[in-house]
Protein backbone atom coordinates (compact mmCIF):
# COMPACT_ATOMS: atom_id res chain seq x y z
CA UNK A 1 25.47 -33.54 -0.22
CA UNK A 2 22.51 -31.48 0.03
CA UNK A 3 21.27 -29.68 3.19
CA UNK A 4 18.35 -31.08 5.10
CA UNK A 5 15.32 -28.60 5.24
CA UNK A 6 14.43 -26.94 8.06
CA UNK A 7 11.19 -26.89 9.11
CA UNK A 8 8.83 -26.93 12.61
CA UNK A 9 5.36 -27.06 13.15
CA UNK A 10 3.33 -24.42 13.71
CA UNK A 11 6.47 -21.64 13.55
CA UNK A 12 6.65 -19.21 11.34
CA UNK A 13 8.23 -20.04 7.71
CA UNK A 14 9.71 -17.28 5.45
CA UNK A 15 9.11 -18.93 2.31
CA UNK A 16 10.91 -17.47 -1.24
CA UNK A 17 10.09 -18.55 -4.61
CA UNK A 18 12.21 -17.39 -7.48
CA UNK A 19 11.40 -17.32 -11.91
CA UNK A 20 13.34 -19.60 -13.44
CA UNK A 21 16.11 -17.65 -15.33
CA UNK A 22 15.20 -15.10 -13.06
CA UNK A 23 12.99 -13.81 -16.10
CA UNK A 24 10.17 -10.83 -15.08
CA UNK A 25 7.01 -12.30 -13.61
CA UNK A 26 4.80 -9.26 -12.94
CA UNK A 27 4.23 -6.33 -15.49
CA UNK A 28 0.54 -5.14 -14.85
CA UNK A 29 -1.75 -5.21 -12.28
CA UNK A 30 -3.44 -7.45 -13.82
CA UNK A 31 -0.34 -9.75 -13.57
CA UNK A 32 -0.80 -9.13 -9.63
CA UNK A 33 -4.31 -9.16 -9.02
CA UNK A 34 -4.31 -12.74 -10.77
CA UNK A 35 -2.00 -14.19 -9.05
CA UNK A 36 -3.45 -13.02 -5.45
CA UNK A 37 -6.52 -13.88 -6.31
CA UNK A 38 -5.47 -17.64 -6.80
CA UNK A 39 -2.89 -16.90 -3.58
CA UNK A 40 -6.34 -16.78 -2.19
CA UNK A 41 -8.43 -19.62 -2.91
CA UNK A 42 -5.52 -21.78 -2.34
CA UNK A 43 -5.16 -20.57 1.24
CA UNK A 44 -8.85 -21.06 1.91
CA UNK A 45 -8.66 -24.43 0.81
CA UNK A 46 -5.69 -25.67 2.93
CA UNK A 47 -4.41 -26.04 6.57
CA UNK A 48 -1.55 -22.89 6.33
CA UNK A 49 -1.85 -19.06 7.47
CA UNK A 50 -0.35 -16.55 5.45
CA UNK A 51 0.57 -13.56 7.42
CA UNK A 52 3.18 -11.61 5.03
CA UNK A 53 3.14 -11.34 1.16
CA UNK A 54 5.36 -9.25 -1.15
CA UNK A 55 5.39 -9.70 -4.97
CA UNK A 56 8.68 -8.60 -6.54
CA UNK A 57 9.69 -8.42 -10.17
CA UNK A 58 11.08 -11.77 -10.47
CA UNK A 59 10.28 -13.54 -7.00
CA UNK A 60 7.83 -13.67 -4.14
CA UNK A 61 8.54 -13.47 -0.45
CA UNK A 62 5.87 -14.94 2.28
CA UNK A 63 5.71 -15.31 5.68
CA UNK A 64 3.79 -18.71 6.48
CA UNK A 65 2.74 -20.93 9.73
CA UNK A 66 2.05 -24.98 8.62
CA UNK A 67 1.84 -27.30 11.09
CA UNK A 68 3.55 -29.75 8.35
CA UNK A 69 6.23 -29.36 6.02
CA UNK A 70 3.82 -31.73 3.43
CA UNK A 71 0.78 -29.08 3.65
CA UNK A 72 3.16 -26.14 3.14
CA UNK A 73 5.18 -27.98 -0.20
CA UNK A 74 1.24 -28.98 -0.94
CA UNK A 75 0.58 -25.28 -1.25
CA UNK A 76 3.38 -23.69 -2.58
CA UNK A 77 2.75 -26.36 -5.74
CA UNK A 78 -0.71 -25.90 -6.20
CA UNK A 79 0.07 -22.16 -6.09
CA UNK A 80 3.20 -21.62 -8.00
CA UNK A 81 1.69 -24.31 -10.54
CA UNK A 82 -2.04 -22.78 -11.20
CA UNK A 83 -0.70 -19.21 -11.64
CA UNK A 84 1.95 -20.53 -14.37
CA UNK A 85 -0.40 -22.51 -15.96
CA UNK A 86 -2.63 -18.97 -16.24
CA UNK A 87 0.12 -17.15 -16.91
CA UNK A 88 1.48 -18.95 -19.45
CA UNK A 89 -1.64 -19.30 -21.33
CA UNK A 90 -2.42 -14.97 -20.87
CA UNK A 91 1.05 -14.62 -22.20
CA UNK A 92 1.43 -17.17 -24.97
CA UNK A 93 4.99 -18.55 -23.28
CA UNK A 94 5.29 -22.29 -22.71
CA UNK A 95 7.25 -23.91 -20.32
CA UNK A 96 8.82 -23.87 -16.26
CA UNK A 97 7.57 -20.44 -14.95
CA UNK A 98 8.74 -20.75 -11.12
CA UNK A 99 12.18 -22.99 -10.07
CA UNK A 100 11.22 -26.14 -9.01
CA UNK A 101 12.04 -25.13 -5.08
CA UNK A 102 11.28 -22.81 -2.82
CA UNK A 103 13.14 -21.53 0.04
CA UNK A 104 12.36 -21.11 3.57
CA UNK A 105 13.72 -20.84 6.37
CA UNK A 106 11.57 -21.57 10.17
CA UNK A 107 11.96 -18.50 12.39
CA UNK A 108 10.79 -19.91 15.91
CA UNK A 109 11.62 -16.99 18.24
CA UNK A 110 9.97 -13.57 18.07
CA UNK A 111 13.60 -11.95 17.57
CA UNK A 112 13.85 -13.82 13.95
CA UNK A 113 10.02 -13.17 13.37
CA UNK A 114 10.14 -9.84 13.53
CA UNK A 115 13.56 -9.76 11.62
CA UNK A 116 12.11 -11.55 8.88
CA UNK A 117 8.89 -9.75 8.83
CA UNK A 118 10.70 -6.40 8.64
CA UNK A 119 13.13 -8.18 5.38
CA UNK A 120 9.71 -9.05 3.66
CA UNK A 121 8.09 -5.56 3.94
CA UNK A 122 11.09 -3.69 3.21
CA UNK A 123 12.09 -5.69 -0.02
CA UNK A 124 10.73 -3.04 -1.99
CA UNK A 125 12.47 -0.09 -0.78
CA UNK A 126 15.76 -1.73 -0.60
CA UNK A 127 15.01 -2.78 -4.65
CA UNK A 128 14.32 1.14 -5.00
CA UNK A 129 10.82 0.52 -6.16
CA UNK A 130 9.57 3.13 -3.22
CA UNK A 131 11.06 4.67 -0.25
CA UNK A 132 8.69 3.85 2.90
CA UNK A 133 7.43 0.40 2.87
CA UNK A 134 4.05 1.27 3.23
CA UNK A 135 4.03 3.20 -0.06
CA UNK A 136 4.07 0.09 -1.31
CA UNK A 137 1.11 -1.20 -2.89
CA UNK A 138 2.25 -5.35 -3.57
CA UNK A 139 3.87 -5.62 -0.12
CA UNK A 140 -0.02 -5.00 1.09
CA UNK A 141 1.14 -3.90 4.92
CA UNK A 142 -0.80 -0.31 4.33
CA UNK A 143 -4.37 -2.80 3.48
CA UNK A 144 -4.24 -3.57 7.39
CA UNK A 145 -5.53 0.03 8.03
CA UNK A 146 -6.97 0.87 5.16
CA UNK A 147 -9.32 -1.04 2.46
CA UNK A 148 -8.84 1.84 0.15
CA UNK A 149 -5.30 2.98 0.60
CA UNK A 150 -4.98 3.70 -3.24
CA UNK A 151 -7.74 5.25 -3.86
CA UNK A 152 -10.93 7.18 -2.96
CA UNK A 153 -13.46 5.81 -0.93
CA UNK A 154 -15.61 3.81 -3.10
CA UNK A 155 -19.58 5.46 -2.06
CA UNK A 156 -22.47 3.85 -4.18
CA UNK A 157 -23.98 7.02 -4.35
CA UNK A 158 -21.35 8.31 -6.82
CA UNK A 159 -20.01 5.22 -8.30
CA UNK A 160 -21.03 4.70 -11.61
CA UNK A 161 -23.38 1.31 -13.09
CA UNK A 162 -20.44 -0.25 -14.69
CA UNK A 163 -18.34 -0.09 -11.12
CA UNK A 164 -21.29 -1.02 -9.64
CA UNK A 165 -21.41 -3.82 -11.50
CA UNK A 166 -17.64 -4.78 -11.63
CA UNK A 167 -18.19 -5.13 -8.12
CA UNK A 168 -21.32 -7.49 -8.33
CA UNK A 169 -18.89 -9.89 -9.96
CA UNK A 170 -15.97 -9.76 -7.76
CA UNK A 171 -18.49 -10.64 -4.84
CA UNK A 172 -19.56 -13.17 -6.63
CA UNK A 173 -16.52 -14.66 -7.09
CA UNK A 174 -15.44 -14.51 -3.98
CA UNK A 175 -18.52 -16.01 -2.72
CA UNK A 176 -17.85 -18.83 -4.94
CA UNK A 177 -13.98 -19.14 -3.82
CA UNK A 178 -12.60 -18.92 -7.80
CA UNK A 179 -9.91 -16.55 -9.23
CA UNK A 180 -9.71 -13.66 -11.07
CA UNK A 181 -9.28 -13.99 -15.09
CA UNK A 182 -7.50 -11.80 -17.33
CA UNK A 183 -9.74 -11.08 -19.61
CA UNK A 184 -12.51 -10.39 -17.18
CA UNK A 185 -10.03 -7.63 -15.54
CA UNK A 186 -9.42 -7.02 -19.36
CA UNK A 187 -13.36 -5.80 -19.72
CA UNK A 188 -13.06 -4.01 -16.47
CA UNK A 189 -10.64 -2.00 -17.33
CA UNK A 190 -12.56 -0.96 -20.90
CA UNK A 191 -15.61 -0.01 -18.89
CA UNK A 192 -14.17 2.20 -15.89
CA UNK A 193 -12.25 5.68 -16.12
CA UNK A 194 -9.12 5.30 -14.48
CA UNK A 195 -10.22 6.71 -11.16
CA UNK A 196 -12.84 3.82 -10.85
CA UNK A 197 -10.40 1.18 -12.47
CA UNK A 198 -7.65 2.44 -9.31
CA UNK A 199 -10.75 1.89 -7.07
CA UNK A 200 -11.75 -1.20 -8.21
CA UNK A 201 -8.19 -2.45 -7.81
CA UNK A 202 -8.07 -1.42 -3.63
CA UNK A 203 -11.36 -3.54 -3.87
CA UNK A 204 -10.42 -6.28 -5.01
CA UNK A 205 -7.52 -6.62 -3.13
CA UNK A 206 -9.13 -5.72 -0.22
CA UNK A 207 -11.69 -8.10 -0.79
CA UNK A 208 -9.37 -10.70 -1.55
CA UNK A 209 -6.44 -10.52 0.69
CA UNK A 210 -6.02 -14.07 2.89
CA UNK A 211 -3.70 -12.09 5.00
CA UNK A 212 -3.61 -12.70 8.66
CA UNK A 213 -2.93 -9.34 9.72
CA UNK A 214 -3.56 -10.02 13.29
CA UNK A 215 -0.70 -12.76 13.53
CA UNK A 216 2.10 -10.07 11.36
CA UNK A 217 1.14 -7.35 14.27
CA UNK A 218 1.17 -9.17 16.93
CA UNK A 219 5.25 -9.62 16.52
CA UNK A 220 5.31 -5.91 17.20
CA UNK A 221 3.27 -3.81 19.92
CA UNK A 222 1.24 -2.22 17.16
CA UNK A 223 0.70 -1.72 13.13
CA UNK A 224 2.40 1.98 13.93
CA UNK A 225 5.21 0.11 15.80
CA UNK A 226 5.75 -2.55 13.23
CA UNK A 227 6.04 0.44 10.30
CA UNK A 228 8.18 2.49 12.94
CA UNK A 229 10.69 -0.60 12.82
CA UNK A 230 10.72 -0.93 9.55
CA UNK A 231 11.84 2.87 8.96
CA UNK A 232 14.85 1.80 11.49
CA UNK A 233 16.40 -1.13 10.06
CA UNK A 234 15.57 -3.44 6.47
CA UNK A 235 15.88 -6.55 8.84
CA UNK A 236 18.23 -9.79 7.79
CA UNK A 237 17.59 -12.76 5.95
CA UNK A 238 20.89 -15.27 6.30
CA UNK A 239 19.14 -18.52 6.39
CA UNK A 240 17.28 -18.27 3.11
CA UNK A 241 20.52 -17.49 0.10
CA UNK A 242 18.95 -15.04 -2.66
CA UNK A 243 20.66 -15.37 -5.74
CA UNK A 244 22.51 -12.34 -6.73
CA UNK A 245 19.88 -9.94 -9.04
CA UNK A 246 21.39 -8.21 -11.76
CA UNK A 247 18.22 -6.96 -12.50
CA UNK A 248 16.88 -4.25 -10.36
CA UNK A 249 13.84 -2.62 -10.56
CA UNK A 250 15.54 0.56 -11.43
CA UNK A 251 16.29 -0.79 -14.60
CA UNK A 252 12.88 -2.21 -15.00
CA UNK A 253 11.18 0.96 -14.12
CA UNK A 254 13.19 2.46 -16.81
CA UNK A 255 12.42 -0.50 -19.55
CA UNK A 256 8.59 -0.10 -18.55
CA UNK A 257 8.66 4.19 -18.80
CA UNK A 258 10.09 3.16 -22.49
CA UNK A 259 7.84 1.05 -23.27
CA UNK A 260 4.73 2.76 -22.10
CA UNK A 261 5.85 6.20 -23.72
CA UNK A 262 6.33 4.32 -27.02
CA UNK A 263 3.38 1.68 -26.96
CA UNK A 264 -0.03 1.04 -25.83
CA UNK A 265 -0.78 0.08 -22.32
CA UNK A 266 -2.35 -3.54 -24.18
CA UNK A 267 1.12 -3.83 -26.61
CA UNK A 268 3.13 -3.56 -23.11
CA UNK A 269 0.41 -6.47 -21.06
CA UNK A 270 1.50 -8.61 -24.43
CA UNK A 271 4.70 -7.73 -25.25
CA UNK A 272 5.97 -11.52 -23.59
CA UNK A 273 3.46 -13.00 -26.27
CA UNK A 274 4.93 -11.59 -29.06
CA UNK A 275 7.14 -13.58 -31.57
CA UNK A 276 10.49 -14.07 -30.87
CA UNK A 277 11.77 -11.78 -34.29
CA UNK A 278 9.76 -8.59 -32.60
CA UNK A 279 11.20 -9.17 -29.18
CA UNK A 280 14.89 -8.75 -31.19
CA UNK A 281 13.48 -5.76 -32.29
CA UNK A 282 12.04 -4.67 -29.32
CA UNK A 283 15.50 -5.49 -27.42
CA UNK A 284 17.34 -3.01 -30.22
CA UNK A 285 15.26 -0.38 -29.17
CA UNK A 286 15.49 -1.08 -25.40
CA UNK A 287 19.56 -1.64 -26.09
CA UNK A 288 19.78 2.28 -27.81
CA UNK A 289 17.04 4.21 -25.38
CA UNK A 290 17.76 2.18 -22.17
CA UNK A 291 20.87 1.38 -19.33
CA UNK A 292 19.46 -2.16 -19.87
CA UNK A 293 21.66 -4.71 -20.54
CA UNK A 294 21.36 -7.03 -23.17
CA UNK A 295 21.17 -9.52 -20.51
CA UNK A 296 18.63 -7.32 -18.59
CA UNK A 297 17.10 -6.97 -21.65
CA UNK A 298 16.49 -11.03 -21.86
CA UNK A 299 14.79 -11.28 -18.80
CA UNK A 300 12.73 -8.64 -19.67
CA UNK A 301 11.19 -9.89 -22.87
CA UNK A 302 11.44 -14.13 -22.01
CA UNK A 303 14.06 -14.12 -24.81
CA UNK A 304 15.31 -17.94 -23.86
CA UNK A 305 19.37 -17.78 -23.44
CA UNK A 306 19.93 -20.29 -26.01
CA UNK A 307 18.05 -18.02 -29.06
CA UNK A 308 20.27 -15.08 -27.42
CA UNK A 309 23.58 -16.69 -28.16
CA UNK A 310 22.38 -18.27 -31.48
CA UNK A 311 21.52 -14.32 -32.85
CA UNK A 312 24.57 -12.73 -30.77
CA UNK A 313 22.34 -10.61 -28.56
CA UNK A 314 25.24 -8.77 -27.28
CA UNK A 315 26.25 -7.44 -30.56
CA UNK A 316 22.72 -7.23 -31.67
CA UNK A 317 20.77 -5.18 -28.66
């Protein structure tokens, strides 16, 4: 029989939204900035407050008030299903991108609030991506002090025309409540250096961000306080059940140096894309130069299960 859904207006909702297959979702920045920017103009245009976001490898972890369960399934679809439909079309991949539900789980006294808000910001360090939260850059906590945390300040008098530009269009945009597209981020990233492509990115996020910082503070005594907790415990999370994740983002990191130190940043953004008899090769050479396994290795690349067994993968990779 299955379990009723929890949910009460107006609390706060940890809400968790897994790949199908568990298959890697985000590989560039790109990949990130995408998929906030439509975070963004779907909060704008509906009744829920976002006060804690933290993109992971595979999944995503919010923290979210609704005053009805309908507006809060309303947004997670339109979400989940405009950034796989963009997505799939950057990447060439057809198909389910997210599982059809997400988790969440209501957390309606301050005790489980600040539990759960601690879980969310500290999902990265207990991955191993960083080791302070706030070194994180897609848990976005450090954007509540700063709006260039990554970066140097950005000071017209010493950007250049093309950044100056760059950030005509991102106004623009924003004034106009519409998403980011890859290939526009594409041309951005032709025309700056990488110092003004890093500052760029704080921008945009920055500029972007539907956070309500305010609210995720307010569960602690201050933004020093709430980083302070998070330094003392990773919090708890027993009402939502995470799947168990072979794939951590050691292994990823590792995949991604390989990668990187044998192809071009614009082979690695496309590497999903790529027909299925290069991925096999690509999964030899991850199999021989990696701890990856071939399983790992799947995920990785979007090599469906079914073409795994049919070409023995695990002999094969």
């Amino acid at each position: 029989m299955k379990r009723r859904r929890k949910f009460y207006n107006g609390v706060v909702n940890h809400v968790y939204q897994r790949t199908v297959g568990g298959v890697h979702l985000f590989y560039t920045m790109e990949d990130c900035l995408v998929f906030l920017s439509i975070l963004s103009v779907c909060v704008r245009s509906s009744n829920v407050r976002v006060l804690e976001l933290c993109l992971m490898h595979n999944h995503i972890h919010l923290l979210i008030i609704a005053d009805k369960f309908e507006e809060l399934s309303s947004f997670m679809q339109r979400l989940t299903s405009w950034y796989a439909m963009v997505y799939n079309a950057e990447h060439g991949r057809k198909g389910q991108l997210f599982k059809k539900n997400f988790g969440s789980a209501p957390k309606w006294d301050m005790k489980k609030q600040r539990s759960a808000a601690i879980y969310v910001g500290n999902n990265p360090v207990e991955k191993g991506f960083c080791k302070a939260a706030e070194e994180c850059r897609w848990n976005f906590l450090v954007y509540a002090k700063s709006d260039h945390p990554f970066s140097k300040p950005m000071l017209s008098t010493k950007s250049s025309r093309n950044l100056k530009a760059c950030v005509t269009v991102i106004d623009s945009l924003i004034d106009l409540n519409l998403p980011l597209r890859y290939p526009m981020l594409s041309y951005f990233r032709k025309r700056l250096d990488a110092k003004e492509y890093n500052q760029l990115v704080d921008y945009i996020i920055a500029r972007y961000l539907p956070l309500d910082y305010e609210g995720l503070i307010s569960m602690f005594k201050s933004y020093e306080d709430m980083i302070m907790a998070m330094y003392s415990t990773t919090g708890d999370e027993f009402e939502i059940k995470e799947e168990r994740d072979d794939f951590s983002l050691t292994v990823f990191n590792e995949m991604m140096r390989y990668m990187r130190g044998r192809y071009s940043e614009e082979f690695v953004a496309k590497m999903i894309s790529l027909p299925l008899e290069e991925k096999f090769q690509i999964a030899s050479e991850l199999r021989a130069h990696t701890c990856a396994s071939s399983h790992q290795i799947c995920k990785f690349l979007h090599i469906p299960i079914q073409r795994r067994a049919n070409r023995n993968m695990r002999t094969k990779c």
